[in-house]
N, C-alpha and C. Protein backbone atom coordinates (compact mmCIF):
# COMPACT_ATOMS: atom_id res chain seq x y z
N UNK A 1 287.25 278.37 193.90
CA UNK A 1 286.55 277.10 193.96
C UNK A 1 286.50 276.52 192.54
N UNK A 2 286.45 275.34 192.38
CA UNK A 2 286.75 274.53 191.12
C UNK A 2 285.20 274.33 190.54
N UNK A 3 285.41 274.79 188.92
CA UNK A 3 284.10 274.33 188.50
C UNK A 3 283.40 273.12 188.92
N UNK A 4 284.01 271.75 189.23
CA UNK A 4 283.05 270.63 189.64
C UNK A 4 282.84 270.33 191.06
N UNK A 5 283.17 271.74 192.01
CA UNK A 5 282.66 271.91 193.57
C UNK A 5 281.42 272.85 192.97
N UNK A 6 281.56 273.58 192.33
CA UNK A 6 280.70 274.46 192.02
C UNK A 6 279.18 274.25 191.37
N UNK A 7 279.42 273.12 190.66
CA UNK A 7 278.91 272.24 190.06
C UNK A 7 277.57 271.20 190.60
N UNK A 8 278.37 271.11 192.00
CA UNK A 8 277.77 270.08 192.82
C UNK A 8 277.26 271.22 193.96
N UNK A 9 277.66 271.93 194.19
CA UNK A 9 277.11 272.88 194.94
C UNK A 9 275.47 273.65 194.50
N UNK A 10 275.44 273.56 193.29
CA UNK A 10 274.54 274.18 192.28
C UNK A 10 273.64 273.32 192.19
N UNK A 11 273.90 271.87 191.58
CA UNK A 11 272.84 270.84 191.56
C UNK A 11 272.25 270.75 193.06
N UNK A 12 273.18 270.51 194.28
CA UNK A 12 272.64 270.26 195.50
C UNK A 12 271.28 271.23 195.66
N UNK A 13 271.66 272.74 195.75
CA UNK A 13 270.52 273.55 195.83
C UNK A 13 269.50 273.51 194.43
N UNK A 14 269.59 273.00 193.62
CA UNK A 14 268.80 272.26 192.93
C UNK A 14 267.65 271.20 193.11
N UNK A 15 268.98 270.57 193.74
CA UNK A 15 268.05 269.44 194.22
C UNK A 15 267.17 269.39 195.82
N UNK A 16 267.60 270.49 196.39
CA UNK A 16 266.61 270.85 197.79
C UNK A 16 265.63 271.58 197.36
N UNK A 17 265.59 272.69 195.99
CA UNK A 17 264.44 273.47 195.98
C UNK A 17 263.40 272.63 195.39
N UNK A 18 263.72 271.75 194.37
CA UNK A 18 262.96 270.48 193.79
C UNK A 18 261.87 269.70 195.21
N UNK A 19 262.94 269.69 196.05
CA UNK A 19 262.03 268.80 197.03
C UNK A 19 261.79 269.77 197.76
N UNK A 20 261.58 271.11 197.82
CA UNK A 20 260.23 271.97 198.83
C UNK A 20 259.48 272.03 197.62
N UNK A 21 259.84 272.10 196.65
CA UNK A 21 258.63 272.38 195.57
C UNK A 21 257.94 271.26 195.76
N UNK A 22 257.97 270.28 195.38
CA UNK A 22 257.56 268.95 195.25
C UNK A 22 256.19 268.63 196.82
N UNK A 23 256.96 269.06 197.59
CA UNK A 23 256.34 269.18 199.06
C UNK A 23 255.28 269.78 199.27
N UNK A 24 255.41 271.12 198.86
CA UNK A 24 254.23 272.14 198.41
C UNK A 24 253.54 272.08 197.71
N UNK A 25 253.85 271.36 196.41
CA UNK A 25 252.68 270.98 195.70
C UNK A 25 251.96 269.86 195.85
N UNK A 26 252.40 268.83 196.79
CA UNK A 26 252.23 267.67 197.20
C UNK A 26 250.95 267.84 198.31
N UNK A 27 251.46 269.16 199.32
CA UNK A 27 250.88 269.60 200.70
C UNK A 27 249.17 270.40 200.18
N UNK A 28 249.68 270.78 198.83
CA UNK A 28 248.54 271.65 198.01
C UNK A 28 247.33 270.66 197.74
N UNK A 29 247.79 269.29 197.27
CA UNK A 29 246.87 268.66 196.28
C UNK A 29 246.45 268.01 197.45
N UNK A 30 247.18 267.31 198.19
CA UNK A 30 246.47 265.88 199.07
C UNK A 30 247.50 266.06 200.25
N UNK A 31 247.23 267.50 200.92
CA UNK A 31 247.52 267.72 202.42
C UNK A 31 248.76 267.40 202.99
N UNK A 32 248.68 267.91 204.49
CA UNK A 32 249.57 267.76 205.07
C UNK A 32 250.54 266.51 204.91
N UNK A 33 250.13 265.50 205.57
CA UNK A 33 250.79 264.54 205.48
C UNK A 33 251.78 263.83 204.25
N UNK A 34 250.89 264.05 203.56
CA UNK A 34 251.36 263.69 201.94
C UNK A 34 252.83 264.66 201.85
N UNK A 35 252.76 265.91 202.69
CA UNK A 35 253.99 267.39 202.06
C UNK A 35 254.58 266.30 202.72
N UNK A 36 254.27 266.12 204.38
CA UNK A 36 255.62 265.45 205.10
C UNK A 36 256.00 264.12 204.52
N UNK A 37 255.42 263.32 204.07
CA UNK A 37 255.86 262.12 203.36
C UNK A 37 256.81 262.46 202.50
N UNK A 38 256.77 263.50 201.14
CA UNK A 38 257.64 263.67 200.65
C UNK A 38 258.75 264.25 201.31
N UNK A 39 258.81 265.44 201.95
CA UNK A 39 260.00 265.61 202.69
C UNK A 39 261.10 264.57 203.19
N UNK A 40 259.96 263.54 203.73
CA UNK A 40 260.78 262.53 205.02
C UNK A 40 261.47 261.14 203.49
N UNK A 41 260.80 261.64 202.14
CA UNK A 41 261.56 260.49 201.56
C UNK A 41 262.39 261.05 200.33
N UNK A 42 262.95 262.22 200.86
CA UNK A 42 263.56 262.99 199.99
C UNK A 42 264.63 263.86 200.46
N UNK A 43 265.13 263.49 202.22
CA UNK A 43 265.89 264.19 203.26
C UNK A 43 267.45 264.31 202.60
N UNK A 44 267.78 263.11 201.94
CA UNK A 44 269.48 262.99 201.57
C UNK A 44 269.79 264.60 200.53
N UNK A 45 268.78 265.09 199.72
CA UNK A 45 268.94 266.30 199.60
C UNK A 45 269.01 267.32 200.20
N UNK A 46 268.15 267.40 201.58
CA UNK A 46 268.44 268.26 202.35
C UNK A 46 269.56 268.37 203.09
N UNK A 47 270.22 266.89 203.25
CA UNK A 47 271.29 267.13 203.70
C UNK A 47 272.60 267.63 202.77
N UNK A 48 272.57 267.33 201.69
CA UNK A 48 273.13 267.66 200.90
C UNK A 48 273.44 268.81 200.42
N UNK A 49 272.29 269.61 200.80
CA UNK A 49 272.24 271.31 201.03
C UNK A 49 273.25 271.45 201.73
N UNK A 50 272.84 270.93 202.99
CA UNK A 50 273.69 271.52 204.11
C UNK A 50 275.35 271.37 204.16
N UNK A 51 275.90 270.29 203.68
CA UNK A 51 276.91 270.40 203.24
C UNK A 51 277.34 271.48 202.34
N UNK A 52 276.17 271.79 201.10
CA UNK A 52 277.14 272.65 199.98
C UNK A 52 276.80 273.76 199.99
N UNK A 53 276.43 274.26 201.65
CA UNK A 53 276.07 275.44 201.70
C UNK A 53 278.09 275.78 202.73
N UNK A 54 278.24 274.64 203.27
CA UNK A 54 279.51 274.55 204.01
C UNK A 54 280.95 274.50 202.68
N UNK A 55 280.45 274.43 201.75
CA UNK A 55 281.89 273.94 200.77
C UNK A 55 282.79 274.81 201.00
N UNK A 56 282.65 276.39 200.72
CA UNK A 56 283.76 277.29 200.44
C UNK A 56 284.52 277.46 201.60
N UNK A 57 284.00 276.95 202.58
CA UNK A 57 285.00 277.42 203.58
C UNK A 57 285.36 276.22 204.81
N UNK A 58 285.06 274.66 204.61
CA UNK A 58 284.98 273.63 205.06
C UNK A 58 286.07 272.18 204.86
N UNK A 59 286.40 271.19 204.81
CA UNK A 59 287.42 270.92 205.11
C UNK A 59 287.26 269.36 204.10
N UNK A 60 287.62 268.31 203.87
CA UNK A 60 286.88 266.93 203.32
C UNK A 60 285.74 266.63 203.90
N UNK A 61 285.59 266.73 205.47
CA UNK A 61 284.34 266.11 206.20
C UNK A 61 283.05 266.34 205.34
N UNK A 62 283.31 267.81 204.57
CA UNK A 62 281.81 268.10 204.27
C UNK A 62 281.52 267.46 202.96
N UNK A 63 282.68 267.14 202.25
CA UNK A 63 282.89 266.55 200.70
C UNK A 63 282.54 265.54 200.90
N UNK A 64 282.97 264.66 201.71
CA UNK A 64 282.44 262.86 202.29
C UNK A 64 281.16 263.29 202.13
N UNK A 65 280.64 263.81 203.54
CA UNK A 65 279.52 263.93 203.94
C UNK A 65 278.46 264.30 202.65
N UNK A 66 279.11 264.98 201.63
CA UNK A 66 278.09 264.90 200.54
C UNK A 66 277.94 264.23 199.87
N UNK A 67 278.98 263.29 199.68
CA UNK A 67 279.10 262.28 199.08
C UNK A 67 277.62 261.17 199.21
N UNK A 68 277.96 260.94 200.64
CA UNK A 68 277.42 259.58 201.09
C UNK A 68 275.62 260.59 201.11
N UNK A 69 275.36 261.66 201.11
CA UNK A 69 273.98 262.19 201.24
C UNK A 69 273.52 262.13 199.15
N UNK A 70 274.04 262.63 198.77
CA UNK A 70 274.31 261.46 197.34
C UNK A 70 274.04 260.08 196.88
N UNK A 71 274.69 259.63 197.30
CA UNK A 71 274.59 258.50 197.42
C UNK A 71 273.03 257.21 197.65
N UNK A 72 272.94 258.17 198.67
CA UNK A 72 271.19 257.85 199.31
C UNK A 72 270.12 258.72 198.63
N UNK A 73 270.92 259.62 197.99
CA UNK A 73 269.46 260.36 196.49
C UNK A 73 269.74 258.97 195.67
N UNK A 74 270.83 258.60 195.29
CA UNK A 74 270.79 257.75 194.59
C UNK A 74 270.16 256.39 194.52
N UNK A 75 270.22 255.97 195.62
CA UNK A 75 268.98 254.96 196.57
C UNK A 75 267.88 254.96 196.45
N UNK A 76 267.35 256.13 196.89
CA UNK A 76 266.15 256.60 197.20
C UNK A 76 265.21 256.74 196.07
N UNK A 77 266.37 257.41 194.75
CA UNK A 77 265.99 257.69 193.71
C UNK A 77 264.82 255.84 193.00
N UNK A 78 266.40 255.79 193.32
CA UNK A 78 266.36 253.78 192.69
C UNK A 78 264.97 253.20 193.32
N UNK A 79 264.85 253.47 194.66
CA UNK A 79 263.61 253.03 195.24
C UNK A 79 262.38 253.61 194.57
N UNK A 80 262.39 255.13 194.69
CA UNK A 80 261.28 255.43 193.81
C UNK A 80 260.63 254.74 192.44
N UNK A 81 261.70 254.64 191.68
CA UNK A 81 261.53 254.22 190.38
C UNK A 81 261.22 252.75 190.67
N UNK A 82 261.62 251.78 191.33
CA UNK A 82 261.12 250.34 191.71
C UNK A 82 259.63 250.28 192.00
N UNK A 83 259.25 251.48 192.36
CA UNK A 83 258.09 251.50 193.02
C UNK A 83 257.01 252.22 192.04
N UNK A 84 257.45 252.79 191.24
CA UNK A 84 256.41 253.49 190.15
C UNK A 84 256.47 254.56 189.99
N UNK A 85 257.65 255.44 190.33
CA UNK A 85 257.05 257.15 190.45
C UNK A 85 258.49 257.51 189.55
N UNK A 86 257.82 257.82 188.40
CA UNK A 86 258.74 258.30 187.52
C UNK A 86 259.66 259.12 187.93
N UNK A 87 259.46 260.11 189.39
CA UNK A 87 260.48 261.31 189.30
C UNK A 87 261.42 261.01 189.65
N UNK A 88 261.74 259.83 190.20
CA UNK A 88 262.84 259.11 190.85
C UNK A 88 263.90 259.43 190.08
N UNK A 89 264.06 259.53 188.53
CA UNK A 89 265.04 259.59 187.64
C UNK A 89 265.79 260.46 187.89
N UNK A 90 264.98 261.42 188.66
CA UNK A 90 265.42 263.17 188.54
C UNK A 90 266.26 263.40 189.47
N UNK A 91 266.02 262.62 190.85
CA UNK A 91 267.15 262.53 191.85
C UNK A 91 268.06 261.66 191.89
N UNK A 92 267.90 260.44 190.90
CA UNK A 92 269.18 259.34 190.87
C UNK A 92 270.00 259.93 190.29
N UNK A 93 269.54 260.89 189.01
CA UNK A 93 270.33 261.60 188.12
C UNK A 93 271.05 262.67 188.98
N UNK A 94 270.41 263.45 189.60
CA UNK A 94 271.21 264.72 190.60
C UNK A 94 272.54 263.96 191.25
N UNK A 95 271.97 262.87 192.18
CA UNK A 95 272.59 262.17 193.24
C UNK A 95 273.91 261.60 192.38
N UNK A 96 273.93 260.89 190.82
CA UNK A 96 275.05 260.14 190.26
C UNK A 96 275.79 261.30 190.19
N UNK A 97 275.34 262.86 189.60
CA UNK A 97 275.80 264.06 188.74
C UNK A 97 276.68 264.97 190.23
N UNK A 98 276.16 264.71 191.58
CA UNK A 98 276.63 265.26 192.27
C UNK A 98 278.04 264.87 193.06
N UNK A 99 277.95 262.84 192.94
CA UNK A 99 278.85 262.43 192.99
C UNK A 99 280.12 262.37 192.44
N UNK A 100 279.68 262.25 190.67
CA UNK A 100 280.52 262.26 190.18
C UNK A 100 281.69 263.55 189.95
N UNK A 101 281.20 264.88 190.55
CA UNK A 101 281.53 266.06 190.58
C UNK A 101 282.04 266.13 191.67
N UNK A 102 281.83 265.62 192.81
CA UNK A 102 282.69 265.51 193.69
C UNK A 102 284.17 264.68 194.21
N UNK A 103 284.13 263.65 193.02
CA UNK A 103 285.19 262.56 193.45
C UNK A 103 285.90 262.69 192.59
N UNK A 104 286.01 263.97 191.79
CA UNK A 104 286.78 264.36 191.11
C UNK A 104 288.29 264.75 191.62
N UNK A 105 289.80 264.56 191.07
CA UNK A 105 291.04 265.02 191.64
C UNK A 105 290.62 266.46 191.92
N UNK A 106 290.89 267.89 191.30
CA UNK A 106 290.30 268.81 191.75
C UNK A 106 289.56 268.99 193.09
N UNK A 107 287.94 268.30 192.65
CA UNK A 107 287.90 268.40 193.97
C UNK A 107 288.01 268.07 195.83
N UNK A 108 289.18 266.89 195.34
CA UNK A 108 289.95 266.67 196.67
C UNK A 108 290.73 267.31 196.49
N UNK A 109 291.35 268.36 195.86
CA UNK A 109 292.46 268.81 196.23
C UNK A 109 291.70 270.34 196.53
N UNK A 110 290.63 270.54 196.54
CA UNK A 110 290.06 272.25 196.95
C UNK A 110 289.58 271.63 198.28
N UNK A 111 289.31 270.50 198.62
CA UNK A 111 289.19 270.46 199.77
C UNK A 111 290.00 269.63 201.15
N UNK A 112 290.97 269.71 200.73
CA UNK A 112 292.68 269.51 201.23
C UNK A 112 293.54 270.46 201.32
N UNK A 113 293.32 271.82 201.01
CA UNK A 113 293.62 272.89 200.59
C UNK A 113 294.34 273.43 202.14
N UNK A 114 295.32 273.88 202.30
CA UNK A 114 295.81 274.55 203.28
C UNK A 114 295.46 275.95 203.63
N UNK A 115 295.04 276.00 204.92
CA UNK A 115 294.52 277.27 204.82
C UNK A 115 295.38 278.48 205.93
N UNK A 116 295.11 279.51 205.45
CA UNK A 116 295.83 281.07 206.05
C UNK A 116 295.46 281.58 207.10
């Protein structure tokens, strides 16, 4: 696997443990609802997991698919920060860092890869 699948694979689970942390400490201070709020506005990481838990052995679908779950950290991120909550930076930054590691030549070609 190519350092910048690896890369993005690493930030992704990065960026999902960030948002159970975030959740839990969220669920800690000001309850339930508040954990699920963050969860429900912080999902494009979770999906993003789920893709780069699929990389090593998966096909472009899952590379798109992380792409565009990227993409919407990147959104989401942007929204946060429009709205006042400094941490937003932290996932626009993951979301640009995960993209850009993915649309790399390399890594269309590890995941175009012919397989045995």
């Amino acid at each position: 696997m190519p350092g910048a699948v690896r890369a993005a694979r690493t930030l992704a689970y990065v960026a999902a443990g960030l948002t159970v942390l975030t959740a839990l400490v969220a669920g800690a201070a000001a309850g339930p609802r508040t954990a699920g709020a963050v969860m429900g506005s912080q999902f494009p990481a979770l999906g993003a997991l789920i893709c780069a838990i699929r990389f090593g052995t998966s096909r472009s679908g899952a590379r798109i698919t992380a792409i565009v779950f990227a993409s919407l950290m990147i959104l989401f991120g942007l929204g946060a920060l429009g709205n006042g909550i400094p941490v937003g930076i932290v996932q626009t930054g993951l979301g640009i860092a995960i993209v850009a590691a993915l649309c790399q030549h390399q890594s269309r070609v590890w995941f175009t890869r012919t397989r045995r």
